[in-house]
C-alpha atoms as a PDB file:
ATOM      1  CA  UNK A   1      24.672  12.718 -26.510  1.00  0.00           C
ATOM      2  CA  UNK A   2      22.537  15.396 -26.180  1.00  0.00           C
ATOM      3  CA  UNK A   3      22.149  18.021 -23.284  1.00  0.00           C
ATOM      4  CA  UNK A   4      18.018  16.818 -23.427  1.00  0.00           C
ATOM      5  CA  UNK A   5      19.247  13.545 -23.066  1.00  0.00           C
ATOM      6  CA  UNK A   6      22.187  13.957 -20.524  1.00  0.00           C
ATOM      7  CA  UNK A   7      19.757  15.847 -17.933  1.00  0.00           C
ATOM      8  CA  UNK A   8      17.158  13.072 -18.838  1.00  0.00           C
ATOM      9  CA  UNK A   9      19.747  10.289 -17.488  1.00  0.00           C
ATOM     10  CA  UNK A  10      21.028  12.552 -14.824  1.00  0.00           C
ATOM     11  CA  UNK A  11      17.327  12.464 -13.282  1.00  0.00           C
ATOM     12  CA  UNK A  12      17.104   9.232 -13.580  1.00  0.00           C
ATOM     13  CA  UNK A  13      19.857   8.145 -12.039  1.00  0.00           C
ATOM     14  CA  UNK A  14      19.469  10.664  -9.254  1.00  0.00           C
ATOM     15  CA  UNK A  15      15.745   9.520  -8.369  1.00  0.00           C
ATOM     16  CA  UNK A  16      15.057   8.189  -5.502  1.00  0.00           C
ATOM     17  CA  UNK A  17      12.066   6.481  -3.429  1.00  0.00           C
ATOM     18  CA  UNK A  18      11.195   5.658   0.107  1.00  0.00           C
ATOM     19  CA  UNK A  19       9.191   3.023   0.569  1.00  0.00           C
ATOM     20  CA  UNK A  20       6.934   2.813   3.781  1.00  0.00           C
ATOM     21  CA  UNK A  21       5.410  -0.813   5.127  1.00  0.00           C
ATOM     22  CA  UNK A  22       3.227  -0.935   7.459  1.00  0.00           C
ATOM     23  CA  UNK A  23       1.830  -3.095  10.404  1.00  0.00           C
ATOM     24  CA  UNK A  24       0.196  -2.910  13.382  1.00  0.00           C
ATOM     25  CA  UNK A  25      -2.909  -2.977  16.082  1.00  0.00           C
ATOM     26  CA  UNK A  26      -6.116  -2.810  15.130  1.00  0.00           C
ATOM     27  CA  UNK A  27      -6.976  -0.502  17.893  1.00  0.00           C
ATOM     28  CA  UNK A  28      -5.259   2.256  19.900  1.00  0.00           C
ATOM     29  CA  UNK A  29      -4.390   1.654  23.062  1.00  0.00           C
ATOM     30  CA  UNK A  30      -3.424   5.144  23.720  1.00  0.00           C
ATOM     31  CA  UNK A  31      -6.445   6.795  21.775  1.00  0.00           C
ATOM     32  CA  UNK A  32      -6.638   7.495  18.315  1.00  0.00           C
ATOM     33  CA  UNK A  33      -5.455  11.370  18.369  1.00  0.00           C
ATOM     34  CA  UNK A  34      -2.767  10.999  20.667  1.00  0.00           C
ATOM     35  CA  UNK A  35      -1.347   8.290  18.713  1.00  0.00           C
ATOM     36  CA  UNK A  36      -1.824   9.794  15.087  1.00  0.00           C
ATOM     37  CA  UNK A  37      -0.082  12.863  16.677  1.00  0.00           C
ATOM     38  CA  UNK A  38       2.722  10.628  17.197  1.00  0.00           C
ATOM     39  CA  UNK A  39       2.994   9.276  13.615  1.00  0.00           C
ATOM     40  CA  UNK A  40       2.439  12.715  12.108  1.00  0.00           C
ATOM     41  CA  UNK A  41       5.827  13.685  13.952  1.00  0.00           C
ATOM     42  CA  UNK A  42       7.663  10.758  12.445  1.00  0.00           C
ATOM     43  CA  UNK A  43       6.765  11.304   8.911  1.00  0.00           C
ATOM     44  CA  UNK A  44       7.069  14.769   9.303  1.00  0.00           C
ATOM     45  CA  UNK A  45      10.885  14.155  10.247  1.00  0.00           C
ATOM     46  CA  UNK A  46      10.914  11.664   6.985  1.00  0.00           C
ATOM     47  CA  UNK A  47      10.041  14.498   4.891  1.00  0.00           C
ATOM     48  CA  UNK A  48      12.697  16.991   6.445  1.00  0.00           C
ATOM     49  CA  UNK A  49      15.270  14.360   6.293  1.00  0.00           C
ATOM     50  CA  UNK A  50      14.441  13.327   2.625  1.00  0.00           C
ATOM     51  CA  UNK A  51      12.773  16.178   0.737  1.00  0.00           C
ATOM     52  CA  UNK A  52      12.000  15.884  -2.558  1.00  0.00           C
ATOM     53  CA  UNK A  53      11.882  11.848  -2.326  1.00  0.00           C
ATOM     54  CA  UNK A  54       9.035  10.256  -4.192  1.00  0.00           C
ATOM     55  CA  UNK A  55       7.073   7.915  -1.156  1.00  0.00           C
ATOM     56  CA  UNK A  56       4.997   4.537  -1.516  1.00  0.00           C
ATOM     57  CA  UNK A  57       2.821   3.602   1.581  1.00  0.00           C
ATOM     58  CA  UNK A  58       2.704  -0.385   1.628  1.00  0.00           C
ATOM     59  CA  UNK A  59      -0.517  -1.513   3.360  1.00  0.00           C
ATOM     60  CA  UNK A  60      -3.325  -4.011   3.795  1.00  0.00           C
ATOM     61  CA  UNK A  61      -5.692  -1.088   5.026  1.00  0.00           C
ATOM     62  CA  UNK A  62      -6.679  -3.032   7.709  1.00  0.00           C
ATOM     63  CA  UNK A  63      -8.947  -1.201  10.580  1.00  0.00           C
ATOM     64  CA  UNK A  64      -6.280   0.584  13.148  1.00  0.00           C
ATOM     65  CA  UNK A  65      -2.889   1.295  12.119  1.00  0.00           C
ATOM     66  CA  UNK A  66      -2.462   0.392   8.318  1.00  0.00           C
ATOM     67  CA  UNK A  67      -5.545   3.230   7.185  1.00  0.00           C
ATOM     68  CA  UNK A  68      -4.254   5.952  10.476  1.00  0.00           C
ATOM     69  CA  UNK A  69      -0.587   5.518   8.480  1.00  0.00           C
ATOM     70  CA  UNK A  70      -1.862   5.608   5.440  1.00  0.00           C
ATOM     71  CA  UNK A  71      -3.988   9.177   5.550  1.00  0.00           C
ATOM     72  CA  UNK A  72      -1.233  10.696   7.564  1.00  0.00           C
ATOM     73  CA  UNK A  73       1.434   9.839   4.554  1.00  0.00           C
ATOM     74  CA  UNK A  74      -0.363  10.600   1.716  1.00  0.00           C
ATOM     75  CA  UNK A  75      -1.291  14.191   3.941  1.00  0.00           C
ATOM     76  CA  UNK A  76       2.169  14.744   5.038  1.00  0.00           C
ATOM     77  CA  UNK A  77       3.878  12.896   2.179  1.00  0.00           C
ATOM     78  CA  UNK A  78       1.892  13.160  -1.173  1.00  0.00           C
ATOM     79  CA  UNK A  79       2.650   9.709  -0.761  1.00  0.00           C
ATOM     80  CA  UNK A  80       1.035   7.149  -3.173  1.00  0.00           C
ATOM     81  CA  UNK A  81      -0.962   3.876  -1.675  1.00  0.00           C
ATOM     82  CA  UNK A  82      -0.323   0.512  -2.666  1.00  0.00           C
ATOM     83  CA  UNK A  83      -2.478  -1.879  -1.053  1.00  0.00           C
ATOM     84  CA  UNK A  84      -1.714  -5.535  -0.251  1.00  0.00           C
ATOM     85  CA  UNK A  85      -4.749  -7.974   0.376  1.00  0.00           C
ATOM     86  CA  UNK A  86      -4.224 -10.758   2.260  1.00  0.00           C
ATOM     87  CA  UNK A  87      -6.854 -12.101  -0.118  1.00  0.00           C
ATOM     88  CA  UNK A  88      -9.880 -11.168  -2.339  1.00  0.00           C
ATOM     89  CA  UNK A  89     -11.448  -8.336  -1.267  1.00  0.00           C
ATOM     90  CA  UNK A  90     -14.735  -9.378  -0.023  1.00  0.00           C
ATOM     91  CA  UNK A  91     -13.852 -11.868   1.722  1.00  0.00           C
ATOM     92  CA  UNK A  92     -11.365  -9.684   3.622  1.00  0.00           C
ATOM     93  CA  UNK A  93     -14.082  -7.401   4.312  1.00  0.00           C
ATOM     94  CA  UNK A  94     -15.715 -10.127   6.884  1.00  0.00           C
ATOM     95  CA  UNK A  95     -13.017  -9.344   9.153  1.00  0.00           C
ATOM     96  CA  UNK A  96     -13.935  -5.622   9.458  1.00  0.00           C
ATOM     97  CA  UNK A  97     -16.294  -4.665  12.727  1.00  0.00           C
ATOM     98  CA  UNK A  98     -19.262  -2.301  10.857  1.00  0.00           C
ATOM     99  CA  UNK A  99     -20.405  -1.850   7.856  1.00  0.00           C
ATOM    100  CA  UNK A 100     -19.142   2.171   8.293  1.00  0.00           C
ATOM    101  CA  UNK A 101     -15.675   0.037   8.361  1.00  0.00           C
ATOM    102  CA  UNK A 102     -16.349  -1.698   5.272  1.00  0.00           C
ATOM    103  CA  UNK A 103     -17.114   1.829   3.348  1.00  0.00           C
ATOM    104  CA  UNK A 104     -13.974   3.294   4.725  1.00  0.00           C
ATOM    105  CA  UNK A 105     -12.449   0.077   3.222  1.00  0.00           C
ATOM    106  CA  UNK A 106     -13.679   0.580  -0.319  1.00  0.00           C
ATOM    107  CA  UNK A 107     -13.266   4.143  -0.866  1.00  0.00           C
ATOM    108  CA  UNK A 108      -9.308   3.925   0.696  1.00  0.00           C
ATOM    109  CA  UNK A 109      -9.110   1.070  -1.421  1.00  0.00           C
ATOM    110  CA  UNK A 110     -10.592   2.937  -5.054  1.00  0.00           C
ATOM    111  CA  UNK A 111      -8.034   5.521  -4.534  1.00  0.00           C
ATOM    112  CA  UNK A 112      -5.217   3.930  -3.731  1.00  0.00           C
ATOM    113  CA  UNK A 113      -2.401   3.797  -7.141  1.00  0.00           C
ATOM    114  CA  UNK A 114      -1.770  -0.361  -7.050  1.00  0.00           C
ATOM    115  CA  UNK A 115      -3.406  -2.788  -5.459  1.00  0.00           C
ATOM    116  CA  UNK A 116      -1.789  -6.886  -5.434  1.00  0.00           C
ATOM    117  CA  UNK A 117      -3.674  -9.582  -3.822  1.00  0.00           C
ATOM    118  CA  UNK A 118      -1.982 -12.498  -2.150  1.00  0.00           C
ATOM    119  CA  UNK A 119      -2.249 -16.292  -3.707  1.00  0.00           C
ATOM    120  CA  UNK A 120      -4.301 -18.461  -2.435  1.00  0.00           C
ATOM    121  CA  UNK A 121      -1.648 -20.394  -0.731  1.00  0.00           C
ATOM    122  CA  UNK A 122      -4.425 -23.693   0.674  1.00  0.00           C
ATOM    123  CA  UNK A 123      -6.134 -26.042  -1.572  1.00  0.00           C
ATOM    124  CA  UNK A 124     -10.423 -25.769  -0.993  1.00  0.00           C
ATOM    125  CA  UNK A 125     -12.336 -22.976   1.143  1.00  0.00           C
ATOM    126  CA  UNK A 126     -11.027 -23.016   4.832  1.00  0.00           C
ATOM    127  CA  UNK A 127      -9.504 -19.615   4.050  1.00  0.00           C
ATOM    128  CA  UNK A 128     -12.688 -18.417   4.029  1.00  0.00           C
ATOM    129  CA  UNK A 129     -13.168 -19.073   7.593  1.00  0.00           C
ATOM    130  CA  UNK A 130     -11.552 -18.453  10.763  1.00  0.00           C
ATOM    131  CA  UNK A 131      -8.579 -20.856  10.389  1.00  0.00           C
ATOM    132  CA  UNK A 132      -5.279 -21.550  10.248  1.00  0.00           C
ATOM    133  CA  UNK A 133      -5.469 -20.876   6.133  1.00  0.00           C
ATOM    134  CA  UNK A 134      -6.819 -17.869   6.921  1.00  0.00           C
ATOM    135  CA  UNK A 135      -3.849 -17.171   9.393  1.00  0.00           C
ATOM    136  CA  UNK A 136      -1.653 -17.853   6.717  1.00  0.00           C
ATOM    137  CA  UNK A 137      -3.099 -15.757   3.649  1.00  0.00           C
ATOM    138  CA  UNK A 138      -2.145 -12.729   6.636  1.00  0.00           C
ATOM    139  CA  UNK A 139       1.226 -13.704   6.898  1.00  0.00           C
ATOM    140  CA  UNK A 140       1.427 -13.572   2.770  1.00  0.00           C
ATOM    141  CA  UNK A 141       0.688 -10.130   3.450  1.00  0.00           C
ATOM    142  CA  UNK A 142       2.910  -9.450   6.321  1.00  0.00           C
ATOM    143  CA  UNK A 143       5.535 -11.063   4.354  1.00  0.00           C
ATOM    144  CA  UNK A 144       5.135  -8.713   1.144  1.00  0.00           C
ATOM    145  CA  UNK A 145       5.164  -5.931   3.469  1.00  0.00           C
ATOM    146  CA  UNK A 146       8.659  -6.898   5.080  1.00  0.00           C
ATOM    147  CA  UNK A 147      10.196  -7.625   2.035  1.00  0.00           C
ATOM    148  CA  UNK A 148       9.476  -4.609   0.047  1.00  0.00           C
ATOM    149  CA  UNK A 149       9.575  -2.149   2.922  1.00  0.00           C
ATOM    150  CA  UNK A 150      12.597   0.431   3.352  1.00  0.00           C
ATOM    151  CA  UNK A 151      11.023   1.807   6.357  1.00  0.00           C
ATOM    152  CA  UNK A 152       8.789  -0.033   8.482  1.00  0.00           C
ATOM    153  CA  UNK A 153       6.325   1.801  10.925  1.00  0.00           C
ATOM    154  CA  UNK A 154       4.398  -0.250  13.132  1.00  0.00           C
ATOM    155  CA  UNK A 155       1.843   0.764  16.206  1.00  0.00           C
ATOM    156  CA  UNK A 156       2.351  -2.629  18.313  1.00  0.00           C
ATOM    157  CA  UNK A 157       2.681  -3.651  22.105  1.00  0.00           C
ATOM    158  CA  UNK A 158       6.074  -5.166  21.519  1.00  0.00           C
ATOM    159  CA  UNK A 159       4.167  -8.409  22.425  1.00  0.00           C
ATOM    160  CA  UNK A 160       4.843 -12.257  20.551  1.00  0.00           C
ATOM    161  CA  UNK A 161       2.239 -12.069  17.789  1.00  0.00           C
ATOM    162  CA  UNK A 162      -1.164 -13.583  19.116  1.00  0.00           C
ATOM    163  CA  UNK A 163      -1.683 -15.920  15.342  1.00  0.00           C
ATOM    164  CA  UNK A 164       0.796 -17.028  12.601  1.00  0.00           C
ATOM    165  CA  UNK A 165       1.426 -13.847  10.237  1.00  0.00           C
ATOM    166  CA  UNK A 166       0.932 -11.238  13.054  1.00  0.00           C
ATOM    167  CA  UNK A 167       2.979  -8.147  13.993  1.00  0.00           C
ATOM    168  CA  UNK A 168       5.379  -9.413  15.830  1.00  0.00           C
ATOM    169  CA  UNK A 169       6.499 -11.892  12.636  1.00  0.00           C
ATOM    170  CA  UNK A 170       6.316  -9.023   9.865  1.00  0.00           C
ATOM    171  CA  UNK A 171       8.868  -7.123  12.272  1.00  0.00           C
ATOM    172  CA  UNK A 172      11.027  -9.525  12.432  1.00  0.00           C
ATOM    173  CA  UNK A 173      10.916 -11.029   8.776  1.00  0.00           C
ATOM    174  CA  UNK A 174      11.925  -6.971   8.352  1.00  0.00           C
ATOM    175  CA  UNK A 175      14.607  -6.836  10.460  1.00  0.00           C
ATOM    176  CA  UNK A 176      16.037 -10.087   8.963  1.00  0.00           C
ATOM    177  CA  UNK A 177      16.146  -9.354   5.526  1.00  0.00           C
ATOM    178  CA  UNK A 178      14.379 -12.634   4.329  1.00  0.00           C
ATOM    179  CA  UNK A 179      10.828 -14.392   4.927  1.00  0.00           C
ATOM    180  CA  UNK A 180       9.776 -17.776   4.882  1.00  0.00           C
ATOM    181  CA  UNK A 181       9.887 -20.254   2.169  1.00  0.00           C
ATOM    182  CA  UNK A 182       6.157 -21.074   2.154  1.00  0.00           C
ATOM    183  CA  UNK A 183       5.371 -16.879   1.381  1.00  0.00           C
ATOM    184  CA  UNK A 184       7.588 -16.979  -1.570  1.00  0.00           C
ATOM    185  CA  UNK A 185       8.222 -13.247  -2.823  1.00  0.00           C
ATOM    186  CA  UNK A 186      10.756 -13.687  -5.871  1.00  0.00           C
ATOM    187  CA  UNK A 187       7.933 -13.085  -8.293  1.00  0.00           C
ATOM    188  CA  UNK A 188       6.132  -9.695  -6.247  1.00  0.00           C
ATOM    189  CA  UNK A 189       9.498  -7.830  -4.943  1.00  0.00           C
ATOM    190  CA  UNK A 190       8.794  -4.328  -6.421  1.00  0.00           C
ATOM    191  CA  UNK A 191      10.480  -2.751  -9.302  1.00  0.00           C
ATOM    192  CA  UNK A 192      11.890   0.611  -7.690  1.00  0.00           C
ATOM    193  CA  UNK A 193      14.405   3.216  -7.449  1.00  0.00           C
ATOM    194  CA  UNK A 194      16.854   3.227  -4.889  1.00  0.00           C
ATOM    195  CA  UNK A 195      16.222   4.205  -1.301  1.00  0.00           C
ATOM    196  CA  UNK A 196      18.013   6.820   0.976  1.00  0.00           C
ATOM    197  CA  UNK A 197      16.692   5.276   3.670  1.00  0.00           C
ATOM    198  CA  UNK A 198      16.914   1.321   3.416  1.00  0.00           C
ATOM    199  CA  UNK A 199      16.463  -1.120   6.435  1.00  0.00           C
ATOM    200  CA  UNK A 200      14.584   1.025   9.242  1.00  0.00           C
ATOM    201  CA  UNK A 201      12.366  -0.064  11.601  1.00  0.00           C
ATOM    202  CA  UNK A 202      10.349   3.210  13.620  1.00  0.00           C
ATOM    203  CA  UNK A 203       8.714   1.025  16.624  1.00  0.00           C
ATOM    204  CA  UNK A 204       5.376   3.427  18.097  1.00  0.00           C
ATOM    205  CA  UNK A 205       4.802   1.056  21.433  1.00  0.00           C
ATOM    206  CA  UNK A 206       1.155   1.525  21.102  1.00  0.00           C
ATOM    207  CA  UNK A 207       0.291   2.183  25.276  1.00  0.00           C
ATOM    208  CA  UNK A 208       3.345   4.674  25.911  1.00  0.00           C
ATOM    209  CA  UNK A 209       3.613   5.788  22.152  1.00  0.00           C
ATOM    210  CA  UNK A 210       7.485   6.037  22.886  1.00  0.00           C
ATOM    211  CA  UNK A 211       9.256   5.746  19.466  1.00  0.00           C
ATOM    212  CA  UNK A 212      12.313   3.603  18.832  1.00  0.00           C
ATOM    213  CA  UNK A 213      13.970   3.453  15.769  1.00  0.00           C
ATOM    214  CA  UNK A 214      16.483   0.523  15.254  1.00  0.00           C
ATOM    215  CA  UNK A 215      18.483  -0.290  11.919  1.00  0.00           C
ATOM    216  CA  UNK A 216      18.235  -3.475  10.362  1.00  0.00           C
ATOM    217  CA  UNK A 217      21.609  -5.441   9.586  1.00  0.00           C
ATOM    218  CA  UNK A 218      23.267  -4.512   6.084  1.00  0.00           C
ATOM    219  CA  UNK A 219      24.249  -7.708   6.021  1.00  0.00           C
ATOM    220  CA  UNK A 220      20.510  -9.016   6.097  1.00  0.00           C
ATOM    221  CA  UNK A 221      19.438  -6.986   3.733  1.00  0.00           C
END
């Protein structure tokens, strides 16, 4: 074997990559600033902790917490985006307050490295509206989030979810290692090198912005 090819294999076997998911409110309880300051400090300490580790942002780039987690990694980070739509694009739009929103939406979403979209998981249109479909195409999402995720950073109230597919689900699908029949995810888990940081959960409560950080269970992993 070569020395060329020796150092070649030696970098590839020493690569690593830190997957981020994310999930969360829509809003900030606690103001926009304060809580961004908050998330800056927790990536920072990612990138002291794990320098020179190649990072993927997982998100939806809803309005709130997926886009505020998503600017702050790919400042702090240089980390790459790869979106996860709940569902086609424009339709997902309708769900976003102004058109300014909307704008935000599509220029995030042009630059981001990968983008997937969810299956349509009901038979006829009532995804398209306000429904329990609808709920469900979310919780595709949530679900691709918790199962690819080796960190997960939500902004969330600590509250039961308010619909199928919310936060409070994706948290725990994370924490347990597995997701629910129906959102199948043998066919979408992502090709990656290994993490040096598998399994964490980094909880911002979203009206005290106190962070907890809890491990999930090797076992569940």
């Amino acid at each position: 074997m070569s020395i060329a090819h020796a150092k070649k294999r030696r970098c590839e076997r020493d690569h690593q990559e830190i997957l981020i998911g994310v999930t969360g409110h829509r809003t900030f309880a606690a103001g926009e600033r304060s809580t961004a300051a908050v998330v800056a400090a927790e990536l920072e300490r990612i990138a002291v902790r794990h320098p020179d580790v190649e990072v993927t942002c997982i998100t939806a780039l809803a309005e709130g917490t997926d886009r505020l987690v998503a600017r702050l990694a790919r400042k702090i980070l240089g980390a790459r985006i790869h979106v996860s739509l709940p569902m086609p694009a424009s339709a997902y739009e309708m769900d976003f307050a102004t058109e300014a929103s909307r704008r935000t939406f599509r220029k995030m979403l042009a630059a981001a490295e990968r983008v997937i979209e969810a299956p349509i998981l009901s038979r006829g249109r009532a995804w398209r509206r306000y429904t329990e479909e609808r709920n469900h195409q979310y919780a595709w999402g949530g679900a691709y989030v918790a199962r690819n995720a080796d960190i997960l950073l939500t902004i969330w109230d600590g509250t039961p979810a308010r619909g199928t597919g919310g936060t409070a689900f994706v948290v725990d699908w994370f924490l347990e290692g597995r997701t629910p029949r129906r959102y199948a995810m043998s066919r979408w888990t992502m090709t990656r090198a290994p993490s040096p940081a598998p399994g964490l959960l980094i909880h911002v409560d979203a009206e005290t912005l106190r962070v907890r950080r809890r491990r999930r269970h090797l076992a569940n992993h």
